[in-house]
N, C-alpha and C. Protein backbone atom coordinates (compact mmCIF):
# COMPACT_ATOMS: atom_id res chain seq x y z
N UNK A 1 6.00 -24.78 4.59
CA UNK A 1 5.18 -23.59 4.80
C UNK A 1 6.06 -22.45 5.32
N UNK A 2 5.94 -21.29 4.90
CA UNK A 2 6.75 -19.72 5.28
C UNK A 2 6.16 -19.01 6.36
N UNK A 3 6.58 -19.09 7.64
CA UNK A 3 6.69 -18.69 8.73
C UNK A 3 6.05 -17.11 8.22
N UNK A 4 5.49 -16.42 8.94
CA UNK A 4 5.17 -14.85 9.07
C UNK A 4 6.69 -14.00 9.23
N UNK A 5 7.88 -14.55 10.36
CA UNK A 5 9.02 -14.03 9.84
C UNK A 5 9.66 -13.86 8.56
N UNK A 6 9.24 -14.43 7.52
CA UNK A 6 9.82 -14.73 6.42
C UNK A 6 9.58 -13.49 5.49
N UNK A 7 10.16 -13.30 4.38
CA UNK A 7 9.71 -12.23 3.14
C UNK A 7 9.00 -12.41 2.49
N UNK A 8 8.40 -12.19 2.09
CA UNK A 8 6.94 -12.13 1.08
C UNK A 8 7.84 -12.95 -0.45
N UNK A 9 7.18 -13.54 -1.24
CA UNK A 9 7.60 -13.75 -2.41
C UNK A 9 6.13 -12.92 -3.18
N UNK A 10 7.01 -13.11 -4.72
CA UNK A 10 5.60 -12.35 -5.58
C UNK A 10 4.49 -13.45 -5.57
N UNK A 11 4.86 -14.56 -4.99
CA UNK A 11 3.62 -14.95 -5.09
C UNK A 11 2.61 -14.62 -4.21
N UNK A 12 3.17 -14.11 -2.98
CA UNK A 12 2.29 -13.82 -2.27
C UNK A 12 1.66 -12.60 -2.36
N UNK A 13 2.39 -11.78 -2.93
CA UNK A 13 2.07 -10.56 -3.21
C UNK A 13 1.19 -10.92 -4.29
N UNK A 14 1.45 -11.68 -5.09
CA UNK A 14 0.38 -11.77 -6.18
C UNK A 14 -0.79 -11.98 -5.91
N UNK A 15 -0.92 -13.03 -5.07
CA UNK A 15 -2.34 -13.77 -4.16
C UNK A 15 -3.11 -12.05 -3.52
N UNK A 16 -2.21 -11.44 -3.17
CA UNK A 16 -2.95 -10.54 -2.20
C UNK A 16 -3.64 -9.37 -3.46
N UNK A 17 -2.63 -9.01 -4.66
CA UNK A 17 -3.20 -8.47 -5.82
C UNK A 17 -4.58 -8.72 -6.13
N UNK A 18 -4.40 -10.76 -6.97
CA UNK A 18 -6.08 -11.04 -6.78
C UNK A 18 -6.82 -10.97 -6.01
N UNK A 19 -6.75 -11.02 -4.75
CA UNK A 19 -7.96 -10.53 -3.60
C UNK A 19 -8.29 -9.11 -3.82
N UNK A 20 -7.48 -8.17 -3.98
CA UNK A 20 -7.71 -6.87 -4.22
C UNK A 20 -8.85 -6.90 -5.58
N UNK A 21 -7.96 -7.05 -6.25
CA UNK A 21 -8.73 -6.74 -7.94
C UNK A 21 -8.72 -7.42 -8.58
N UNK A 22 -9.56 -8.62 -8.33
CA UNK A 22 -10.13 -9.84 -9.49
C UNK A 22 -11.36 -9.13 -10.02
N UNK A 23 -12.40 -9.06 -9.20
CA UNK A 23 -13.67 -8.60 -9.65
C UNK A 23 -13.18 -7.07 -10.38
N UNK A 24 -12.19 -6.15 -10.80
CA UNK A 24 -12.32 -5.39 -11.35
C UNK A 24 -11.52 -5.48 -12.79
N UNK A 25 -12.11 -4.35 -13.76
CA UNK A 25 -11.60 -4.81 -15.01
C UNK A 25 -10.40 -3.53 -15.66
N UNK A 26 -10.80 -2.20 -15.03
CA UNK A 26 -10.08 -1.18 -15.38
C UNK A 26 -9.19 -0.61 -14.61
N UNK A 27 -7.97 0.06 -15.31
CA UNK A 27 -7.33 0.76 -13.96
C UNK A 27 -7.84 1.92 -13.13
N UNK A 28 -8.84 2.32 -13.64
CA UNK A 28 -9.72 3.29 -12.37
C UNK A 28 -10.41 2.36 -11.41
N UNK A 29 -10.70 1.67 -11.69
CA UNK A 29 -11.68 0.41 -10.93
C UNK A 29 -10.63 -0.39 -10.12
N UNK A 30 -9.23 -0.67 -10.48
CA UNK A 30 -8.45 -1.22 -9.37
C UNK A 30 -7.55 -0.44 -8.90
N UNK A 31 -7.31 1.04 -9.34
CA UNK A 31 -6.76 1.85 -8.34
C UNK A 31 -8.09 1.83 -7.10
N UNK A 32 -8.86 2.38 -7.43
CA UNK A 32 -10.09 2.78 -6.29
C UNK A 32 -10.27 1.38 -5.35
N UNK A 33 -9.85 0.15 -5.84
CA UNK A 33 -10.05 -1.15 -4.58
C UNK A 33 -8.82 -1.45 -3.72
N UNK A 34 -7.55 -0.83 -4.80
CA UNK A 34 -6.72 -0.68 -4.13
C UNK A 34 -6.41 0.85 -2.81
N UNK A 35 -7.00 1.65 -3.09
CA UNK A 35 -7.60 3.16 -2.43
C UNK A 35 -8.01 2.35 -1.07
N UNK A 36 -9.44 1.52 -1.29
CA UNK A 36 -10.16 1.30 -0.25
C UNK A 36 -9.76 0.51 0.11
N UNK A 37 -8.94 -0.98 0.12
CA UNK A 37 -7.92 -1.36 0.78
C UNK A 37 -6.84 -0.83 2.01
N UNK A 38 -6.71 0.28 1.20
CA UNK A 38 -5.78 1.17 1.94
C UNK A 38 -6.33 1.85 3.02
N UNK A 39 -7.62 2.57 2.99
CA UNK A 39 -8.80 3.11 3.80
C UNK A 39 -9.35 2.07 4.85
N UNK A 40 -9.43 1.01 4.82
CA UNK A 40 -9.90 0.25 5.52
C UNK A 40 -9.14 -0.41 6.30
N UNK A 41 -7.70 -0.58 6.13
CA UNK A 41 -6.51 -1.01 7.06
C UNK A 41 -5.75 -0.57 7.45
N UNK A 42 -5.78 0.42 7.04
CA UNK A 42 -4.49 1.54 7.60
C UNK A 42 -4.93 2.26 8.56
N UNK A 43 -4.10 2.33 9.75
CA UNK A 43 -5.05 2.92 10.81
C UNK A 43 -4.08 4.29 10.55
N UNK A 44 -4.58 5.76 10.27
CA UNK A 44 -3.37 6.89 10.15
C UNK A 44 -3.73 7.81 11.41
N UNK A 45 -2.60 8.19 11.55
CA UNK A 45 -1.32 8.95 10.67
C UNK A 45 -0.50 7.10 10.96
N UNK A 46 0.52 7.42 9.77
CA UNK A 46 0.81 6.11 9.77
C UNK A 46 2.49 7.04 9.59
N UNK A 47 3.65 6.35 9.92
CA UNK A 47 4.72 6.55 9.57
C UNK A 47 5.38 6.43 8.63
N UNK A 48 6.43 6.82 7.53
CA UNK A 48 6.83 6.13 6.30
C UNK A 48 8.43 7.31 6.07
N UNK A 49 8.81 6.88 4.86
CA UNK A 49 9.87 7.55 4.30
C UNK A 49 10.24 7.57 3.28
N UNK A 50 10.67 9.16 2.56
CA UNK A 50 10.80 9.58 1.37
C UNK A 50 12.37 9.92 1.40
N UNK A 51 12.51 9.36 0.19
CA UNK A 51 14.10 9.58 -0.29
C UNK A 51 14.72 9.52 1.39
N UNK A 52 14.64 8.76 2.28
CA UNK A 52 15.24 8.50 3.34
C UNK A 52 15.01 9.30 4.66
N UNK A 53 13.84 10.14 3.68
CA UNK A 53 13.38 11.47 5.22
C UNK A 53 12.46 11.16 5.79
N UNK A 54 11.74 11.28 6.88
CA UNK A 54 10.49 10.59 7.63
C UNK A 54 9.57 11.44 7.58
N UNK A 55 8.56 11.31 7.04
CA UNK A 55 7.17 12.14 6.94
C UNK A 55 6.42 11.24 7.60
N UNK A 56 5.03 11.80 7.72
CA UNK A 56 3.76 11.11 8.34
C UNK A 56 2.71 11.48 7.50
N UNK A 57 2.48 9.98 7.30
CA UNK A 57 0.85 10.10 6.17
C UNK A 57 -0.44 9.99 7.20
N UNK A 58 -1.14 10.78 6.97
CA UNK A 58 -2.75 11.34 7.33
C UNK A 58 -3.44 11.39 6.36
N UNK A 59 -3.28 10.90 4.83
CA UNK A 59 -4.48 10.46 4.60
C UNK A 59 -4.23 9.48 2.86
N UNK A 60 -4.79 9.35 2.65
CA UNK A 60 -4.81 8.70 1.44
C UNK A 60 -6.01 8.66 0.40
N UNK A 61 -5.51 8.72 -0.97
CA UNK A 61 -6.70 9.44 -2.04
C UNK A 61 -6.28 8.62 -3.63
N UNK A 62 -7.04 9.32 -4.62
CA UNK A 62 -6.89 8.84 -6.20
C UNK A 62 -7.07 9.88 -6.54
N UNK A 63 -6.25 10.58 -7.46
CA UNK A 63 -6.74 11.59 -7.76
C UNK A 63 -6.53 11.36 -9.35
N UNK A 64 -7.14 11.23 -10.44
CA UNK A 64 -7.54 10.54 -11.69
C UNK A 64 -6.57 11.49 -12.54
N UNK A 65 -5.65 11.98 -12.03
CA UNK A 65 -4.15 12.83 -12.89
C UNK A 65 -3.11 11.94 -13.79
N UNK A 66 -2.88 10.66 -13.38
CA UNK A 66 -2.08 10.09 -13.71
C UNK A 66 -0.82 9.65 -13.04
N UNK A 67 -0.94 10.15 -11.50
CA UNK A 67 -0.43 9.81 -10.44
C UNK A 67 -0.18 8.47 -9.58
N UNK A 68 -1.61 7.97 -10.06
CA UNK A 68 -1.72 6.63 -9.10
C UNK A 68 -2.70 7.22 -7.64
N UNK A 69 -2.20 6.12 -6.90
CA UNK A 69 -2.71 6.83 -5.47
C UNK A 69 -1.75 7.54 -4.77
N UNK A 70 -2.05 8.52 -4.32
CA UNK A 70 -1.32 9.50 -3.68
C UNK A 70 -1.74 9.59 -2.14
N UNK A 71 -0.65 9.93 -1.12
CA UNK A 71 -0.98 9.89 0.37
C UNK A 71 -0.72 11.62 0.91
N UNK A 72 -1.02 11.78 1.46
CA UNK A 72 -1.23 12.98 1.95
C UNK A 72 -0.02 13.15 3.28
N UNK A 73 0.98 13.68 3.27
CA UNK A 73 2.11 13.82 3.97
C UNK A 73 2.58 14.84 4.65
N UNK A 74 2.90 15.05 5.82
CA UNK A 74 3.12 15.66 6.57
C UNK A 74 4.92 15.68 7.14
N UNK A 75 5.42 16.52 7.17
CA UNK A 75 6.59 16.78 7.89
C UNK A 75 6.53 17.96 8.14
N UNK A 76 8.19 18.41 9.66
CA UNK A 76 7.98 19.86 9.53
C UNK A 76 8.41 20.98 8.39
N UNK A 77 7.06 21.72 8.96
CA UNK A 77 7.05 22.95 7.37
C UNK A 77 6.65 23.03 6.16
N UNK A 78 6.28 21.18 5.78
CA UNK A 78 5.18 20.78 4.46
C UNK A 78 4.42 20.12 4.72
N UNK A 79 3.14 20.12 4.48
CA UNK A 79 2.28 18.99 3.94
C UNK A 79 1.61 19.06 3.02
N UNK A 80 2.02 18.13 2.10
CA UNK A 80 1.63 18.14 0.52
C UNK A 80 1.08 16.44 0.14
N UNK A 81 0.80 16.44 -0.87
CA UNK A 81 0.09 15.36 -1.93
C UNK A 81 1.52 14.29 -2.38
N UNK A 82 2.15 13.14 -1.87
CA UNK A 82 3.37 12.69 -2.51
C UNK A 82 2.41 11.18 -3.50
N UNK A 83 3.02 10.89 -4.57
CA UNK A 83 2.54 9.40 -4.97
C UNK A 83 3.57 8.38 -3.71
N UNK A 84 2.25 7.92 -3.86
CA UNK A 84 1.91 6.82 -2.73
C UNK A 84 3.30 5.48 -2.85
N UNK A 85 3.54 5.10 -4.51
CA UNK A 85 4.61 3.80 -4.46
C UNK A 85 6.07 4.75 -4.06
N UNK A 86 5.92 6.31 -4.35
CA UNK A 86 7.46 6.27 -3.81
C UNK A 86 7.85 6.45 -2.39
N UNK A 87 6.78 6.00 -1.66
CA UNK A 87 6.72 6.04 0.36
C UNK A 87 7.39 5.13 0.21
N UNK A 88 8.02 4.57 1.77
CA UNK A 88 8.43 3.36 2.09
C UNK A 88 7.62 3.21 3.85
N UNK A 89 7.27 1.99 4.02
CA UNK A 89 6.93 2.08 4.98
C UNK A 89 7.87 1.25 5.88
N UNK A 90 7.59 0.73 7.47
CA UNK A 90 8.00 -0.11 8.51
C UNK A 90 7.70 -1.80 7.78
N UNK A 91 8.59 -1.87 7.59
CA UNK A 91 8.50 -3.39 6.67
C UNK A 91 7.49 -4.78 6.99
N UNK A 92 7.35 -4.90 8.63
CA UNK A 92 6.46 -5.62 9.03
C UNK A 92 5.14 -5.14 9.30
N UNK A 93 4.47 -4.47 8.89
CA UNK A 93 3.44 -3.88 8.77
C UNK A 93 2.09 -4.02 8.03
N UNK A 94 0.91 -3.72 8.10
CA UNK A 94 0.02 -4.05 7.28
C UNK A 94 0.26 -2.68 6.14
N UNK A 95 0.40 -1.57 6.10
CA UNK A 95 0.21 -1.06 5.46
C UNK A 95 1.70 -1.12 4.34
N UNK A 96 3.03 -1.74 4.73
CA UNK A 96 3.99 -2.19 4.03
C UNK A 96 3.34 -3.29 3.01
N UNK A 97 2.82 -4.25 3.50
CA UNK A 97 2.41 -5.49 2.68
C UNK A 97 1.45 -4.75 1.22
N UNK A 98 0.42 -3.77 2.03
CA UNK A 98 -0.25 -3.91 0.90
C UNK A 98 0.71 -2.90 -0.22
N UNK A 99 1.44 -2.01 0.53
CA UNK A 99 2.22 -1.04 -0.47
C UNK A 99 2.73 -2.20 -0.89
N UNK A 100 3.35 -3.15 -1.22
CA UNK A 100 4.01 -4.05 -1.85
C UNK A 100 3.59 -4.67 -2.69
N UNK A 101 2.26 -5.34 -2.54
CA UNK A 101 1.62 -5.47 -3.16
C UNK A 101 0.95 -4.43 -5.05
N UNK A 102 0.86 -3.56 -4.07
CA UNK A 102 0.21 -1.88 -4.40
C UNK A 102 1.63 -2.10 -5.95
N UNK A 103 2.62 -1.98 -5.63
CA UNK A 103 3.77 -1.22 -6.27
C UNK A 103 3.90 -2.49 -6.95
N UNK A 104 3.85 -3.85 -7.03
CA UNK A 104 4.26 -4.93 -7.60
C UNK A 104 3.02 -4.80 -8.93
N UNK A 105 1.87 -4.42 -8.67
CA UNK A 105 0.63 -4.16 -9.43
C UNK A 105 1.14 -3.50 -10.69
N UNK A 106 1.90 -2.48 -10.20
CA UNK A 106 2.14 -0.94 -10.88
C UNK A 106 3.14 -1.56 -11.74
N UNK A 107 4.30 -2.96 -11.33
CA UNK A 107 4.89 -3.05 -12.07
C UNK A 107 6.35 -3.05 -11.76
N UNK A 108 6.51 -2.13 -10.19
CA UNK A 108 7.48 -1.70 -9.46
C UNK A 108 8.01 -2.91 -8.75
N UNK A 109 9.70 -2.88 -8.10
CA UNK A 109 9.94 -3.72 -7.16
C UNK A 109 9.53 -3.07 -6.02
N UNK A 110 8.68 -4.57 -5.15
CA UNK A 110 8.00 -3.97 -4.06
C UNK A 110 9.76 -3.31 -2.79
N UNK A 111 9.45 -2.66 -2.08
CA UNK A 111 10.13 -2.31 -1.13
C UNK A 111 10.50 -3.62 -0.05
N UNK A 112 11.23 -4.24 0.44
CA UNK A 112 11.73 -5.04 1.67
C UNK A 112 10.51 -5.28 2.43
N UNK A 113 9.73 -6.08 2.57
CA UNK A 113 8.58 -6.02 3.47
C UNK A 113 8.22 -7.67 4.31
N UNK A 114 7.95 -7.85 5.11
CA UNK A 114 7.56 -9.26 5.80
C UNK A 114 5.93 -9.24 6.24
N UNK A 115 5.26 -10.00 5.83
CA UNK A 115 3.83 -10.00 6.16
C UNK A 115 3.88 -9.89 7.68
N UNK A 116 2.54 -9.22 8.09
CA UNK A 116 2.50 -9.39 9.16
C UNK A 116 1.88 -10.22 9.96
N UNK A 117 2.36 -10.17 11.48
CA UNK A 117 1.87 -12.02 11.81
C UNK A 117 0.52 -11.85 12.04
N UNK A 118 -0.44 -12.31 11.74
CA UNK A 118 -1.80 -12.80 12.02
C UNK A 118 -2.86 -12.09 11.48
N UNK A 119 -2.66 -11.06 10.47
CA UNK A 119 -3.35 -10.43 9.82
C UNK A 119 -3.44 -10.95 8.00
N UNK A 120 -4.79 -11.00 7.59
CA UNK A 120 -5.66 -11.37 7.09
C UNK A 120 -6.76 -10.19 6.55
N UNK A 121 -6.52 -10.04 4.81
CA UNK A 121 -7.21 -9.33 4.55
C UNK A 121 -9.02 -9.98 4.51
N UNK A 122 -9.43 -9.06 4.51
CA UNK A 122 -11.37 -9.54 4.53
C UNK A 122 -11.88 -7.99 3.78
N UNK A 123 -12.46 -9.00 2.46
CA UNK A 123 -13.14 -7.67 1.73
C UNK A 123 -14.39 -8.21 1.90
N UNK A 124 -14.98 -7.31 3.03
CA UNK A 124 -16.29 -7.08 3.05
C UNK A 124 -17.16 -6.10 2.06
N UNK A 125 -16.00 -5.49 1.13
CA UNK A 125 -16.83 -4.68 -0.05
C UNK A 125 -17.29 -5.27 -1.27
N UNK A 126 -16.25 -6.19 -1.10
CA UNK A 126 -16.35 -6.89 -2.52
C UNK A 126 -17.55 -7.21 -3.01
């Protein structure tokens, strides 16, 4: 069994995919479970980093462009709309796991991430 110190494999990431979006059939329908995933565990402003610079996300959205999900970012002197898989977050984190998840979906290699210890998704929407 893999300790919570350990790295995620795709399988786990995969497992956490199907919990996300089994019950859905389209990619509007599993961006938006993946959206509310994100809404429901992420406690923000949350910390992260672009091309190696540190912004702060305050919020998170879908905006049906062809973007994906996009987070709402803050640094000094901008805050703008960035897509969401090119953040990186704090690797042991809940909101790392699911970006990992999130970006493995899309197709992407997830970013360096370690589940975090004792957290447990629960879709009470489902």
């Amino acid at each position: 069994m893999r300790s919570a110190e350990e790295p995620m494999s795709s399988y786990d990431l995969d497992e956490l995919m199907v919990q996300i979006i089994a019950d859905y059939r389209t990619t509007d329908d599993r961006l938006s479970a993946f959206l509310q995933v994100f809404l429901d565990e992420v406690t923000l402003p949350v910390e992260a980093t672009l091309l190696g610079m540190p912004v702060e996300v305050t919020e998170f959205d879908y905006f049906d462009d062809g973007r994906g999900l996009v987070a709402r970012c803050h640094r000094p002197g901008a805050d703008q709309y960035l897509t969401l898989a090119d953040l990186v977050f704090v690797p042991q984190s809940v909101v790392a796991w699911i970006h990992a998840a999130y970006r493995q979906w899309l197709g992407m290699k997830p970013h360096s991430v370690v589940r975090p210890p004792g957290w447990e998704l629960e879709l009470d929407w489902a």
